[in-house]
C-alpha atoms as a PDB file:
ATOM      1  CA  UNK A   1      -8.960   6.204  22.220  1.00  0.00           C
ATOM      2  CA  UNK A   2      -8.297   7.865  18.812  1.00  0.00           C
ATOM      3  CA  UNK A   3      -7.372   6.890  16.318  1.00  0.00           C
ATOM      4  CA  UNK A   4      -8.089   2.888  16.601  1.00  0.00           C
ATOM      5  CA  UNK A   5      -9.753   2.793  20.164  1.00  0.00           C
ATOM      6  CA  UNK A   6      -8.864  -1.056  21.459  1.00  0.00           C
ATOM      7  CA  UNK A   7      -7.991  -2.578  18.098  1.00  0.00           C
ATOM      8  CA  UNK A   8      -4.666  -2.579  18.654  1.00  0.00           C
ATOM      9  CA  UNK A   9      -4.109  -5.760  16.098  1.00  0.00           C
ATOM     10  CA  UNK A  10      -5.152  -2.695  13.037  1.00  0.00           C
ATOM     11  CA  UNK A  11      -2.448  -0.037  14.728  1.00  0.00           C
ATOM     12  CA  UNK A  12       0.429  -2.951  14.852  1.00  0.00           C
ATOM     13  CA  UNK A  13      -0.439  -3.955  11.258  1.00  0.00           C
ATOM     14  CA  UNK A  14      -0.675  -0.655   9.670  1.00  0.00           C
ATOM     15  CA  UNK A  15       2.909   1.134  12.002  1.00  0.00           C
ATOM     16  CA  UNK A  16       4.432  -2.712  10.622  1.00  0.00           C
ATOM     17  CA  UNK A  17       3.570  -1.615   6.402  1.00  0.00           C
ATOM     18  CA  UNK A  18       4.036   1.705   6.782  1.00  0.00           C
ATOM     19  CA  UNK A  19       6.917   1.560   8.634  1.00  0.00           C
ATOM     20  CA  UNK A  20       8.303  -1.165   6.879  1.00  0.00           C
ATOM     21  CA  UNK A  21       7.592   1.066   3.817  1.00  0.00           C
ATOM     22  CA  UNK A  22       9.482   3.880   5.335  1.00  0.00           C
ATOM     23  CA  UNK A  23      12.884   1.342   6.628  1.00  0.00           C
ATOM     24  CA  UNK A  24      12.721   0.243   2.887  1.00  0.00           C
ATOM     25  CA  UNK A  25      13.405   3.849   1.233  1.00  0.00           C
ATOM     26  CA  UNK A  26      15.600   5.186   4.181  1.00  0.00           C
ATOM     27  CA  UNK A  27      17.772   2.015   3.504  1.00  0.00           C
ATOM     28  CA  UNK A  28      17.487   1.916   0.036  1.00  0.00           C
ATOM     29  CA  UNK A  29      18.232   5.826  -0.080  1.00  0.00           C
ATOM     30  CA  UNK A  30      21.683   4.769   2.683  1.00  0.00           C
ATOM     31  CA  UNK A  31      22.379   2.428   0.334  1.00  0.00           C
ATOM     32  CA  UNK A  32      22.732   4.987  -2.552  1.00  0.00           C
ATOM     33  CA  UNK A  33      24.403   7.810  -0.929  1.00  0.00           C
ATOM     34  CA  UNK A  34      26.900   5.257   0.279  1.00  0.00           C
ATOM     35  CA  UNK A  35      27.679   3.352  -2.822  1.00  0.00           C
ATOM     36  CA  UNK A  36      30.960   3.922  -4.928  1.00  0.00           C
ATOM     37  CA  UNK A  37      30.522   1.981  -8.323  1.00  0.00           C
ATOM     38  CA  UNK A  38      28.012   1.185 -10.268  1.00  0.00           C
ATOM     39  CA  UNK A  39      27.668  -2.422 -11.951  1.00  0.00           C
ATOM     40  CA  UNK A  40      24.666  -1.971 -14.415  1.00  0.00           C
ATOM     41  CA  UNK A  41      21.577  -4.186 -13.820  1.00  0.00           C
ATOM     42  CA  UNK A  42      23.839  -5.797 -10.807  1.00  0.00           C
ATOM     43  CA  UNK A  43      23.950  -2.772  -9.050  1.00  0.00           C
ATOM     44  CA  UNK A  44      20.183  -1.591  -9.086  1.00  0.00           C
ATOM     45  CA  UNK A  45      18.720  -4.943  -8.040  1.00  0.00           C
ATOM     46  CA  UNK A  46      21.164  -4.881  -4.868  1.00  0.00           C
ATOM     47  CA  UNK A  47      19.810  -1.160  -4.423  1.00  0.00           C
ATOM     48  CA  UNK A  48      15.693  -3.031  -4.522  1.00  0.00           C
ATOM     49  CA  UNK A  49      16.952  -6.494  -2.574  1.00  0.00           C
ATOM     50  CA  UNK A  50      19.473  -5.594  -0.260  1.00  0.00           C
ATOM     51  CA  UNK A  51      17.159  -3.016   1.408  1.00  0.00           C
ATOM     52  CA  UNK A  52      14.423  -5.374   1.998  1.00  0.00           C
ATOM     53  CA  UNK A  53      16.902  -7.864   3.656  1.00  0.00           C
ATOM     54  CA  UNK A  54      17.643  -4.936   5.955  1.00  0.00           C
ATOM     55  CA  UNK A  55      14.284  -3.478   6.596  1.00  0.00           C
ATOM     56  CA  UNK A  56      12.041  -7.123   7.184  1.00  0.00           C
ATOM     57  CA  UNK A  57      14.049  -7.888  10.231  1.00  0.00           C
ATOM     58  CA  UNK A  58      14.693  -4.742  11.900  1.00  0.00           C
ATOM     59  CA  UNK A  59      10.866  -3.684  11.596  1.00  0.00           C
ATOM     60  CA  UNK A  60      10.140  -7.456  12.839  1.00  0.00           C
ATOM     61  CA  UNK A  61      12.803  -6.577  15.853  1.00  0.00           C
ATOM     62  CA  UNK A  62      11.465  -3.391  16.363  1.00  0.00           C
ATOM     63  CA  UNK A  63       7.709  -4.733  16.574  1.00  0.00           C
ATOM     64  CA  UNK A  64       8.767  -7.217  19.380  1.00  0.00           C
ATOM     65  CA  UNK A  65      10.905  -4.496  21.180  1.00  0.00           C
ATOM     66  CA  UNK A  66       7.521  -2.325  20.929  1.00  0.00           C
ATOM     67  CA  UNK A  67       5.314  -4.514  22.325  1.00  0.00           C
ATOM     68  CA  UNK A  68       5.063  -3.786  25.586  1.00  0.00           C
ATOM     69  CA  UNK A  69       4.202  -0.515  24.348  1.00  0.00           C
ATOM     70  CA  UNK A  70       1.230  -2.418  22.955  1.00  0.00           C
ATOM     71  CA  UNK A  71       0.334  -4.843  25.587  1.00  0.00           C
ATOM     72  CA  UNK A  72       0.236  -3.216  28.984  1.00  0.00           C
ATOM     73  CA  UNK A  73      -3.123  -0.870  29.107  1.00  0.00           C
ATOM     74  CA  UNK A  74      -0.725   2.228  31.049  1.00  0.00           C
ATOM     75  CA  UNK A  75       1.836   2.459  28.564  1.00  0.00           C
ATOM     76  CA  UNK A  76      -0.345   1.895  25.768  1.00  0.00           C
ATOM     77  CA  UNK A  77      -2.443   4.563  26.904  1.00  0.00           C
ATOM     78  CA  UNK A  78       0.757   7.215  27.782  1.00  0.00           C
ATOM     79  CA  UNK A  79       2.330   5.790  23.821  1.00  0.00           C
ATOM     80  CA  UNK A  80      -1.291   6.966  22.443  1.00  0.00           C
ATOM     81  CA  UNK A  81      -1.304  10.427  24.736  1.00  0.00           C
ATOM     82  CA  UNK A  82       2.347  11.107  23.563  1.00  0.00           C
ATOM     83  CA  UNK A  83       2.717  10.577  19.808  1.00  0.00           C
ATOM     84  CA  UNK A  84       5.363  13.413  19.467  1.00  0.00           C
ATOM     85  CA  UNK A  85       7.742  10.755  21.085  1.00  0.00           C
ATOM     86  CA  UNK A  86       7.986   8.880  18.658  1.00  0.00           C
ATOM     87  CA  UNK A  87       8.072  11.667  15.832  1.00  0.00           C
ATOM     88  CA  UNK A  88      10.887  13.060  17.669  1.00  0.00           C
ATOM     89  CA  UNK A  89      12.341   9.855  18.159  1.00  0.00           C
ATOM     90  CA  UNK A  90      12.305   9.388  14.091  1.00  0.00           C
ATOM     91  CA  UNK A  91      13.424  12.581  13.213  1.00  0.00           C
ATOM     92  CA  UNK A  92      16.229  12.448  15.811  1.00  0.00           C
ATOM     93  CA  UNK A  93      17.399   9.001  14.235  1.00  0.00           C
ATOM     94  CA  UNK A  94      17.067   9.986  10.587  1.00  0.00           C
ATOM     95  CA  UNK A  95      19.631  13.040  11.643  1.00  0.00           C
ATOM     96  CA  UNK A  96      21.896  10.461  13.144  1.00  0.00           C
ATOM     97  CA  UNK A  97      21.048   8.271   9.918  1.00  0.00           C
ATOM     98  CA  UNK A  98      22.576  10.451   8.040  1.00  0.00           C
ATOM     99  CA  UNK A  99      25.563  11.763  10.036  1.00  0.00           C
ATOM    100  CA  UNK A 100      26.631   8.196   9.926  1.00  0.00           C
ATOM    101  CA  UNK A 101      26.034   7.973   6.036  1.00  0.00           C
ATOM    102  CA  UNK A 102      28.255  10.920   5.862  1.00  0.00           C
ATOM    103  CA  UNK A 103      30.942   9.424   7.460  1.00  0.00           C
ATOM    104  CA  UNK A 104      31.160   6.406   5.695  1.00  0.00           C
ATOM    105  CA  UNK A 105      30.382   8.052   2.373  1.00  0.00           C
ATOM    106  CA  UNK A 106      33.290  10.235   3.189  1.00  0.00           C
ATOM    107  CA  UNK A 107      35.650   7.917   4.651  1.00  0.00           C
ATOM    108  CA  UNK A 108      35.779   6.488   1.078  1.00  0.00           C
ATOM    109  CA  UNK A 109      37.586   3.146   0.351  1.00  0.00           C
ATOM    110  CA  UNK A 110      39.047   3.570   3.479  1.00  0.00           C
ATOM    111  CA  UNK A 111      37.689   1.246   6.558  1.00  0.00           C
ATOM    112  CA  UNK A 112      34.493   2.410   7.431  1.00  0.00           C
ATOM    113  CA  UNK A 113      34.481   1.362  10.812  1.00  0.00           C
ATOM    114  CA  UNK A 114      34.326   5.239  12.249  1.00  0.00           C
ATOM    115  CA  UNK A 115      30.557   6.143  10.896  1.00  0.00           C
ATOM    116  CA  UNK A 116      29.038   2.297  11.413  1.00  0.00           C
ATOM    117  CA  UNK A 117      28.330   2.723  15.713  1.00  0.00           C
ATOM    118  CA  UNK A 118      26.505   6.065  14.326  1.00  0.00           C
ATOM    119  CA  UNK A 119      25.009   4.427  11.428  1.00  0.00           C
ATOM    120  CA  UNK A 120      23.588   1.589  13.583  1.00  0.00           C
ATOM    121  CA  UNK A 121      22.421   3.550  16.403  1.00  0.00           C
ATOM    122  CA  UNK A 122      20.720   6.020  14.395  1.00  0.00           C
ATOM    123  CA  UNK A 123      18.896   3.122  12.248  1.00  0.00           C
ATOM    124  CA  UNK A 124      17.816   1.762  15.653  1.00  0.00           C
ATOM    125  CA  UNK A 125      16.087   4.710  16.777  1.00  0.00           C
ATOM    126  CA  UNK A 126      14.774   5.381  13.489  1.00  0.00           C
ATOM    127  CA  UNK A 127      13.437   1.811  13.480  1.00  0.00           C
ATOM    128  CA  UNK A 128      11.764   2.130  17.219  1.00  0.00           C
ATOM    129  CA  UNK A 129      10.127   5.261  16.205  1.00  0.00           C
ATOM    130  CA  UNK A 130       8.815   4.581  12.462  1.00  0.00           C
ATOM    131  CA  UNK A 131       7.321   0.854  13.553  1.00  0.00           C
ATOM    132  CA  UNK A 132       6.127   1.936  16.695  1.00  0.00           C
ATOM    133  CA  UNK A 133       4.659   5.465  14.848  1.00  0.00           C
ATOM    134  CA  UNK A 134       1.661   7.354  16.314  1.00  0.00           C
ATOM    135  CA  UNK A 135       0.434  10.903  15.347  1.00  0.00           C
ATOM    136  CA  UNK A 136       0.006  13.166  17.953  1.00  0.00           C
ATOM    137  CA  UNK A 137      -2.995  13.493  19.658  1.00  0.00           C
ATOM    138  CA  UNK A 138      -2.474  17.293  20.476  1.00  0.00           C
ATOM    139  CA  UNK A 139      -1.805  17.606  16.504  1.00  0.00           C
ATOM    140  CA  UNK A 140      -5.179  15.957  15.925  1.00  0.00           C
ATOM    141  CA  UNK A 141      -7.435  18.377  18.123  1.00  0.00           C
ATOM    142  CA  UNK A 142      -5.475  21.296  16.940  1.00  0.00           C
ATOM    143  CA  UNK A 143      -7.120  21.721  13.934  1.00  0.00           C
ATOM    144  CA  UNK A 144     -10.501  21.287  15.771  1.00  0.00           C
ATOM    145  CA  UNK A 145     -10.192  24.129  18.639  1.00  0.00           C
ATOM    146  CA  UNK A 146      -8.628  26.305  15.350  1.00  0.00           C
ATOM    147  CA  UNK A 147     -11.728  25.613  13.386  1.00  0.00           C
ATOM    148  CA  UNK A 148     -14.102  26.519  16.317  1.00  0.00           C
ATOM    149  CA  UNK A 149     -12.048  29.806  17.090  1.00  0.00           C
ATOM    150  CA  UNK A 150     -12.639  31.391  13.440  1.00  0.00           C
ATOM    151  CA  UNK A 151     -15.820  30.062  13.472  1.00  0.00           C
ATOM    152  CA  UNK A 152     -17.250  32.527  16.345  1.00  0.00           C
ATOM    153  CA  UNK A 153     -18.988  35.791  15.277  1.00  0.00           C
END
């Protein structure tokens, strides 16, 4: 089955870089937006290190939480027929991501206890969907069945 058939070992190793990748710039980008003061050289290797201390073990929890997506041959095979799950899934954490950013960026110095349940649950759908990523399979033959439509006389 498209796009890596039964290598499954290639698909875990490429969703755990690239999604690694992607838990590294949401957090560092988090990290930013909710920062208030800025120490110099201090500050921007906190903004490099303390993202990658953040995104290692939730895309190494979110790979084990996955696996049975993985492992077992019918819900591999429904995960590989139903990519747009997991883009929703991402999108619909990244929005929650950011409402919780929000609300700690605007709570100030204050406690920000209110926007960290959001922040947390929208990094832990974010995480599920970016590590356990797969493109559409409707998205992929869409171009195909396009192609062959403007191609007849």
């Amino acid at each position: 089955m498209p796009p890596w058939g039964d290598q499954w070992g290639v698909l875990t190793l490429v969703n755990f870089f690239a999604g690694g990748a992607a838990l590294w710039a949401t957090a560092a980008a988090c990290l930013v937006a909710m920062s208030t003061e800025y120490d110099g050289i201090v500050s921007i290797i906190a903004i490099i290190v303390v993202p990658l201390l953040v995104a290692v073990p939730s895309a190494l929890v979110a790979l084990v939480v996955g696996l049975p997506v993985r492992l077992i041959p019918v819900a591999r095979r429904w995960w590989l027929a139903h990519g747009e799950v997991t883009v929703i899934g991402a999108a619909t954490g990244f929005v929650v991501l950011l409402v919780g950013v929000c609300v700690i960026a605007a709570s100030g110095s204050e406690s920000p206890t209110p926007g960290l349940p959001i922040l947390l649950a929208g990094w832990g759908i974010f995480c599920l969907s970016a590590i356990n990523f797969v493109w559409p399979q409707r998205w992929r033959r869409a171009p195909s069945s396009l192609s062959r439509t403007l191609l007849r006389p």
